[in-house]
Protein backbone atom coordinates (compact mmCIF):
# COMPACT_ATOMS: atom_id res chain seq x y z
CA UNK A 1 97.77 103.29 86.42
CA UNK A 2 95.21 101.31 88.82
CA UNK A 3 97.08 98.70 90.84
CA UNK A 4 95.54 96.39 93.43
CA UNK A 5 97.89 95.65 96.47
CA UNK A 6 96.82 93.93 99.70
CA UNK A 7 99.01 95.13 102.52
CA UNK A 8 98.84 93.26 106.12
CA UNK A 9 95.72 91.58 104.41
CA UNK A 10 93.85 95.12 103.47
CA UNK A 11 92.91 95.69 99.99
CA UNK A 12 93.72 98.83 98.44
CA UNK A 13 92.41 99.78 94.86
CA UNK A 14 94.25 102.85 93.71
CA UNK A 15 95.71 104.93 90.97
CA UNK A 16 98.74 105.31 91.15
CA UNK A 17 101.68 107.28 89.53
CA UNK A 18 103.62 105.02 86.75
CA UNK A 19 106.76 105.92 88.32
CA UNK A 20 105.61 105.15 92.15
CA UNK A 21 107.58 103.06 94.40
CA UNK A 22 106.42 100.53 96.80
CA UNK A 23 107.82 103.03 99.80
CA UNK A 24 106.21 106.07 98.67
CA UNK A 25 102.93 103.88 98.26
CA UNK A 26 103.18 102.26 101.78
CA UNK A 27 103.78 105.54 103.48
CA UNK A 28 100.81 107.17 101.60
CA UNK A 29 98.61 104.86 103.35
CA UNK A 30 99.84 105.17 107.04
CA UNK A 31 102.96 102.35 106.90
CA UNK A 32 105.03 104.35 108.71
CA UNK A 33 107.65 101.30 109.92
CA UNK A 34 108.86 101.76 106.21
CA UNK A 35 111.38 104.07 106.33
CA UNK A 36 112.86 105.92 103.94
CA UNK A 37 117.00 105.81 104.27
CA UNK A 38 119.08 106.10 101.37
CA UNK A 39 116.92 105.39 97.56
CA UNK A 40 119.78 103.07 96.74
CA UNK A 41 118.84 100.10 98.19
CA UNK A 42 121.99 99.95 100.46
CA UNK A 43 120.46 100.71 103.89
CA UNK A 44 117.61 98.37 104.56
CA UNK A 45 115.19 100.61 106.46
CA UNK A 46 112.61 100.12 103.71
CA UNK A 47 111.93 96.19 104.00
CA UNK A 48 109.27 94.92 103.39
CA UNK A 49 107.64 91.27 102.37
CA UNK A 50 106.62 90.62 99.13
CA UNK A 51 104.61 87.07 98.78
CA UNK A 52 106.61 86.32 102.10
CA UNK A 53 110.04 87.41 100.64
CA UNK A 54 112.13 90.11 101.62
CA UNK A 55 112.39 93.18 99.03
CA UNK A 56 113.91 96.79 99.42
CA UNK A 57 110.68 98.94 98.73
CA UNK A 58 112.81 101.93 98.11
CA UNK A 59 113.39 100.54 94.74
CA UNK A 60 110.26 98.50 94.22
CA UNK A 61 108.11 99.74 91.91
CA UNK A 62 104.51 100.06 92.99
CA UNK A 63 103.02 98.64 90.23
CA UNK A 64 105.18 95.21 90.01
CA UNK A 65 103.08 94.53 93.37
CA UNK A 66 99.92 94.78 91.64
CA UNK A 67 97.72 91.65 92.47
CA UNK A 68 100.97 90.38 95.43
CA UNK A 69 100.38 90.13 98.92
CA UNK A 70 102.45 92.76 101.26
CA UNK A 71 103.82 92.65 104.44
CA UNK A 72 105.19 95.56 106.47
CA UNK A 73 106.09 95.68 110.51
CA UNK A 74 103.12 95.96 111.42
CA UNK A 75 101.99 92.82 109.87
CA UNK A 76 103.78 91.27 112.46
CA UNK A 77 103.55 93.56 115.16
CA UNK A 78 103.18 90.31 117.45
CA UNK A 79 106.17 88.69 115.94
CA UNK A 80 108.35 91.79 115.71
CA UNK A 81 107.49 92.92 119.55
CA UNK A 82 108.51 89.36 120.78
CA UNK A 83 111.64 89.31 118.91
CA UNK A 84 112.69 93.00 120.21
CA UNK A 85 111.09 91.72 123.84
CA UNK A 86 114.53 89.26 123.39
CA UNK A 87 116.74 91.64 121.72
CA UNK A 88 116.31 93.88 124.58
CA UNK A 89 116.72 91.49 126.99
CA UNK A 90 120.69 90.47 125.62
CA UNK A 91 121.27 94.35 125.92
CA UNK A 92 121.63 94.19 121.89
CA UNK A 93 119.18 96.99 121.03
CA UNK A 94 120.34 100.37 119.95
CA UNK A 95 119.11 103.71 118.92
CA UNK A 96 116.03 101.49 116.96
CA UNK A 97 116.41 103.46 113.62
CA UNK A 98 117.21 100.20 111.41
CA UNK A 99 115.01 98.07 113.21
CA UNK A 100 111.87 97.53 111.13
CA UNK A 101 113.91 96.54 108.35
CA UNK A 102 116.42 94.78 110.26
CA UNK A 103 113.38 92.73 112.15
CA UNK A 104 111.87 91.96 109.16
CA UNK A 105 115.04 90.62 107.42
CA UNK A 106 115.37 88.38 110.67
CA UNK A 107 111.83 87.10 110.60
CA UNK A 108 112.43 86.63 106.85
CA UNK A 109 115.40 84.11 107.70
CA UNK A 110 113.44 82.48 110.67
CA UNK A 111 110.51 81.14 108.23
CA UNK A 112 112.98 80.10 105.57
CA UNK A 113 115.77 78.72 107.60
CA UNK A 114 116.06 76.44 111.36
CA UNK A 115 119.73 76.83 111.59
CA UNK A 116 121.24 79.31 109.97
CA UNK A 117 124.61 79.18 109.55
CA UNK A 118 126.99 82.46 109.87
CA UNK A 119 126.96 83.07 105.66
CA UNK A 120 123.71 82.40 106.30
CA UNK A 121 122.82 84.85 108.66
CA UNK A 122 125.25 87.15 107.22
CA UNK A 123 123.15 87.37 103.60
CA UNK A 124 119.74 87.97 105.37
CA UNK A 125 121.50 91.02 107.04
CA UNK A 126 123.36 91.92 104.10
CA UNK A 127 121.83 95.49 102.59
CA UNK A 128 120.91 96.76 106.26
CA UNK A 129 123.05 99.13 108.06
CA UNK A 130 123.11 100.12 111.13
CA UNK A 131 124.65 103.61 112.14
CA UNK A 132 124.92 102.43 115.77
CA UNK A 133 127.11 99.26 116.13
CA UNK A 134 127.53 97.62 112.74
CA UNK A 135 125.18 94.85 114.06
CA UNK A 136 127.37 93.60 116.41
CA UNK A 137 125.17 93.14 119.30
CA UNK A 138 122.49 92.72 117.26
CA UNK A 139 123.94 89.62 114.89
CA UNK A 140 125.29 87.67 118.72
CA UNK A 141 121.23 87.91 120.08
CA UNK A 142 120.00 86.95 116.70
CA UNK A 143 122.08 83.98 117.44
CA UNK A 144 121.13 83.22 120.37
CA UNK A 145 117.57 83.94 119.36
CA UNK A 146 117.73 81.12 116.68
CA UNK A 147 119.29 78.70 119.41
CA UNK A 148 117.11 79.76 122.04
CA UNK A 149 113.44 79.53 119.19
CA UNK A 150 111.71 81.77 121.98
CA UNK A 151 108.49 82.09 119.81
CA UNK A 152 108.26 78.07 120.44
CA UNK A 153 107.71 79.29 123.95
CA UNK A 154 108.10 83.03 125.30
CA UNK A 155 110.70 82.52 128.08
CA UNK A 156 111.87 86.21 128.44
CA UNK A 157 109.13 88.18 129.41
C-alpha cells in the first residue's frame, strides 16, 4: 500500500506493509523519540500528534495517517527542551524513559487547555506510565508549569 505522511513537516511517499503501524513507520525513518514500550497502548512511550492530537502510535495503523500531518518530539524539540529546562529545575525529572511521550501528552494539554484542572490534567496523563515515581514529581511541576506559562517568557534558564 502507498501512503503519504508528512512528519515534522517532511513528506514521505512510501509503500508500506498493510499491517504497519505508525511506530514501526516513524522509527523506520530515524524518529527515534518514539519508543516502543508495551504494543498495548497502556504505557505512553509511543505518543505522537496526529493533526495536533495526541494518539498512541503503537496501535496506529500506518495507513489511517495517510494524507494527516505528524508530529513526533522532535517536532518540538524547542518546546519539549524548554519544558524539561523547567522540569529539571523543580527536581521532577527522573530516569527520562517516559518522557517523549509524557512531554508530548503535556504539550498536547497546554495548546488545548489554560487551566487545567486536576481531572483535567489527570486524563492527558492517563495511558503513560512511568516506572520511576508514578508521576508524582512530574504531575506537581506540570502544575506549576501551567501556573508559572514559562514559554510566555523563559524565566528558568
Amino acid at each position: 500500500m502507498k501512503v503519504k505522511i508528512t512528519v515534522n513537516g517532511m513528506l514521505y511517499n512510501k509503500h508500506i506493509p498493510n499491517d504497519m503501524m505508525l511506530l514501526d513507520f516513524l522509527r523506520k525513518y530515524g524518529y527515534v523519540s518514539v519508543k516502543r514500550g508495551c504494543d498495548t497502548s497502556n504505557c505512553g512511550l509511543c505518543t505522537v500528534w496526529v493533526e495536533g492530537k495526541p494518539v498512541l502510535s503503537c496501535s496506529y495503523p500506518a495507513a489511517r495517517a495517510d494524507g494527516l500531518n505528524v508530529t513526533t518530539l522532535e517536532g518540538v524539540k524547542e518546546e519539549a527542551a524548554s519544558f524539561g529546562r523547567y522540569m529539571t529545575a523543580q527536581g521532577a525529572e527522573q530516569c527520562g524513559y517516559c518522557s517523549p511521550g509524557f512531554i508530548m501528552a503535556v504539550l498536547a494539554m497546554r495548546r488545548e487547555l489554560t487551566d487545567p484542572t486536576e481531572e483535567e490534567i489527570a486524563h492527558y496523563l492517563a495511558g503513560n506510565l512511568c516506572r520511576c515515581s508514578g508521576y508524582a514529581g512530574q504531575t506537581r511541576a506540570l502544575r506549576a508549569w501551567m501556573h508559572d506559562k514559562p514559554w510566555e517568557k523563559e524565566v528558568y534558564a
